[in-house]
Each structure stands twice: as C-alpha cells, then as structure tokens.
C-alpha atoms as a PDB file:
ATOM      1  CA  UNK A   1       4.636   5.114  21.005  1.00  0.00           C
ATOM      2  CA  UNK A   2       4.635   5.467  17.685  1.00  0.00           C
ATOM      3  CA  UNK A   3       2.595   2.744  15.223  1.00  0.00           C
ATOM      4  CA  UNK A   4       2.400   2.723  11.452  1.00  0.00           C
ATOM      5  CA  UNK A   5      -1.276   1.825  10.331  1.00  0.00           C
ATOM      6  CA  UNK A   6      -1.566   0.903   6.550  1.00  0.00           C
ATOM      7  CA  UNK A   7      -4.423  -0.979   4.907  1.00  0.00           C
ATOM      8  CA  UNK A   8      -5.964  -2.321   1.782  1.00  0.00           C
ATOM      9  CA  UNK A   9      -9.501  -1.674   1.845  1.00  0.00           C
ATOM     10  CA  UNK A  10     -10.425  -4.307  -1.318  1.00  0.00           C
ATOM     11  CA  UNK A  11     -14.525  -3.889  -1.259  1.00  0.00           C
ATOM     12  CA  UNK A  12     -15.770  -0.388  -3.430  1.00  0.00           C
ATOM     13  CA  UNK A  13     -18.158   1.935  -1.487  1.00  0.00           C
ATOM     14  CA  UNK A  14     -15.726   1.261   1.574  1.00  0.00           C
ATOM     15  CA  UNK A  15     -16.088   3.798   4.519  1.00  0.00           C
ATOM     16  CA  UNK A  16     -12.790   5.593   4.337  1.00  0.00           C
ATOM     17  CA  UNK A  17     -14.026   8.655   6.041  1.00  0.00           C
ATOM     18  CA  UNK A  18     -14.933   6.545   8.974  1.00  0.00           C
ATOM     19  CA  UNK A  19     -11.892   5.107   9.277  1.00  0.00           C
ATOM     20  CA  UNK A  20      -9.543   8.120   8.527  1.00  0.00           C
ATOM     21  CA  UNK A  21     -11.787   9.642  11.822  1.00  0.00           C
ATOM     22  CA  UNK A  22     -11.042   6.667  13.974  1.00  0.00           C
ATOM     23  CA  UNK A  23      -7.474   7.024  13.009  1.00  0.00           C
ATOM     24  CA  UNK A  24      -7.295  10.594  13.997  1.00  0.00           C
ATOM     25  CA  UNK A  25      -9.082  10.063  17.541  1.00  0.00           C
ATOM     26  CA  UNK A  26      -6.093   7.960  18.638  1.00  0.00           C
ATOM     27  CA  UNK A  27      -3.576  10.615  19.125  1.00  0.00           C
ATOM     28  CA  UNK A  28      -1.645  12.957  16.940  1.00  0.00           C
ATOM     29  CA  UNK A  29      -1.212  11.815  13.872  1.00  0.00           C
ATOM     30  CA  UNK A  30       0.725  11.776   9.998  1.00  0.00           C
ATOM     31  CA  UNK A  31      -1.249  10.749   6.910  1.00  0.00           C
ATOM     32  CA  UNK A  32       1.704  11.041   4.372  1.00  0.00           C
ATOM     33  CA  UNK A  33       0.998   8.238   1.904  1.00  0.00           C
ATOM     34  CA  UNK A  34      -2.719   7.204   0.445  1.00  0.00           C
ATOM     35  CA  UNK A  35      -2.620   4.181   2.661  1.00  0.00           C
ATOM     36  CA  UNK A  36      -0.450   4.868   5.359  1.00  0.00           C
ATOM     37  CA  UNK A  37      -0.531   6.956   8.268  1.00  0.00           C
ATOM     38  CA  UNK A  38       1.417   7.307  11.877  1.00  0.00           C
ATOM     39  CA  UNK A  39      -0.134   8.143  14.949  1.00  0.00           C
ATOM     40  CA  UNK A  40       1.489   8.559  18.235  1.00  0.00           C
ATOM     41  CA  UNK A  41      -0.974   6.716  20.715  1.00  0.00           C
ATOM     42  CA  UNK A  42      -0.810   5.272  24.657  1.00  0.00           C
ATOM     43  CA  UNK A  43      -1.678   1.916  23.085  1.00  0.00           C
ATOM     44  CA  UNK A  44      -0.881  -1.021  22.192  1.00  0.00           C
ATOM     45  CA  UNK A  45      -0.466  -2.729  18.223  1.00  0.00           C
ATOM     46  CA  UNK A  46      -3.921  -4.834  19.837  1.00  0.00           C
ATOM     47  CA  UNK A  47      -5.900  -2.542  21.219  1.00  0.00           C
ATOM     48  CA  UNK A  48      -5.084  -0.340  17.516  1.00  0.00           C
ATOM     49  CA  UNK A  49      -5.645  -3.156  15.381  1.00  0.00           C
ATOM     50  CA  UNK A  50      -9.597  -4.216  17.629  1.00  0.00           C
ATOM     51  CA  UNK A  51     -10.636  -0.314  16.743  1.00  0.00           C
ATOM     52  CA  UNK A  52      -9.947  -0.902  13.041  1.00  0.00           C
ATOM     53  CA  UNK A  53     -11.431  -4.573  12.589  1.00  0.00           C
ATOM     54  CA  UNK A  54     -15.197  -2.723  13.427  1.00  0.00           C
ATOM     55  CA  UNK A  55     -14.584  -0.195  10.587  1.00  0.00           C
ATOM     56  CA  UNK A  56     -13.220  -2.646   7.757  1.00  0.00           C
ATOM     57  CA  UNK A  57     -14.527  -6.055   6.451  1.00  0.00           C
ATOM     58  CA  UNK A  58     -13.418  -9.523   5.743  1.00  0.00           C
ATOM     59  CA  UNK A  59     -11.790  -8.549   2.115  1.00  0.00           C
ATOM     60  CA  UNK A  60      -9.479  -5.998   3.473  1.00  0.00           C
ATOM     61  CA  UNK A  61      -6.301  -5.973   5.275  1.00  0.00           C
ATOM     62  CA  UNK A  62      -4.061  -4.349   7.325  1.00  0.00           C
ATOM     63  CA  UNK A  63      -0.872  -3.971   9.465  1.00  0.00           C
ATOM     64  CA  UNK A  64      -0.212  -1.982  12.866  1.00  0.00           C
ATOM     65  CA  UNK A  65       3.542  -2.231  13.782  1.00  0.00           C
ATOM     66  CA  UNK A  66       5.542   0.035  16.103  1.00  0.00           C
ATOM     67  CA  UNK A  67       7.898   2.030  14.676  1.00  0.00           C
ATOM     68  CA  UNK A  68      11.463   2.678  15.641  1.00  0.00           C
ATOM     69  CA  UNK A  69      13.933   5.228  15.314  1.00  0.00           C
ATOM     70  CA  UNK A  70      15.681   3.531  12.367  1.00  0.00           C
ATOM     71  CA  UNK A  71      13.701   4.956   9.103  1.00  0.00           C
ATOM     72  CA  UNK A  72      14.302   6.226   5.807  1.00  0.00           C
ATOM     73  CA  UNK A  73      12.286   7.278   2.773  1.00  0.00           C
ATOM     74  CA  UNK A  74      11.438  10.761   0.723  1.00  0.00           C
ATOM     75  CA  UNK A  75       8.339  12.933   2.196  1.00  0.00           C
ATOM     76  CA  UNK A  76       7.655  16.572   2.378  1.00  0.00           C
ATOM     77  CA  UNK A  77       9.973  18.323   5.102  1.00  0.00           C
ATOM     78  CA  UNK A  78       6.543  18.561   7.140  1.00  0.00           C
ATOM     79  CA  UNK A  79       6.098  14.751   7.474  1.00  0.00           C
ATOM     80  CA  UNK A  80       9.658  14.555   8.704  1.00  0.00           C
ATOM     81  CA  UNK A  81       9.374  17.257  10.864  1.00  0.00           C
ATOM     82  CA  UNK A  82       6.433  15.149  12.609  1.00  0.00           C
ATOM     83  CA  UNK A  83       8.485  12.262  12.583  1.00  0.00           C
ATOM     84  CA  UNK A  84      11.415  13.930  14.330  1.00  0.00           C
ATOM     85  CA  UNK A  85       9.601  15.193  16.973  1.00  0.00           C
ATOM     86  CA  UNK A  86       7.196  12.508  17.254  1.00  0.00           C
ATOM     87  CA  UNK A  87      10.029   9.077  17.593  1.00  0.00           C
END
C-alpha cells in the first residue's frame, strides 16, 4: 500500500537526514514536495507512524494516511509516473 508521510519538524538543528533514511528503508519511495513524501510499504499507518516518533520530538508533527487512487495536483511527469505505477 501506498501511505503519504508529511511532517513539520518545528525544533532547528532537527535530524532530517535521519529521518529522510528511515523513510527510504520502508520501501520504494517519492519525495516530491519539501515535506512530503510516498512510499509504497507492507505496513501499516501504525507500524509507519512508531518508526517516525523515535526520529522526531515532542514539537513536531506529522500525518501517515493511505492513499487512494483518487488524486490530483501538478508534479514533474516523473512523480506521476511513480504514482501511476505505484497506486
């Protein structure tokens, strides 16, 4: 399935690079917006959303939602060729 992961990481000096890695390790994946990325993972929203918690803190957010085959929006032809073959 696929899941949407976007965050708000509010606290400067915040580990992005370890997070972008996590993010990666789950599966194939889309990082088309500064925030936002897709990954197709053999997980669930939870499971996602316990490997993130240990790489942000209390002053950030973020939302893991499956996503279905109704979308719309304006990306490069390369993020909707992932998207195509990926939902």
């Amino acid at each position: 399935m696929v899941y949407a992961i976007t965050y708000d990481l509010n606290k400067p000096g915040q580990d992005y690079p370890g997070l972008y890695d996590h993010i990666k390790s789950l599966g194939p994946w889309l990082h088309p917006l500064d925030s936002f990325w897709l990954v197709d993972v053999n997980a669930s929203a939870n499971e996602i959303s316990e490997g993130i918690k240990g790489r942000v803190d209390g002053s950030d957010h973020f939302l893991v939602i499956g996503v279905t085959s109704e979308y719309q929006g304006w990306l490069p032809k390369e993020a909707w060729a992932w998207i195509h073959n990926h939902i």
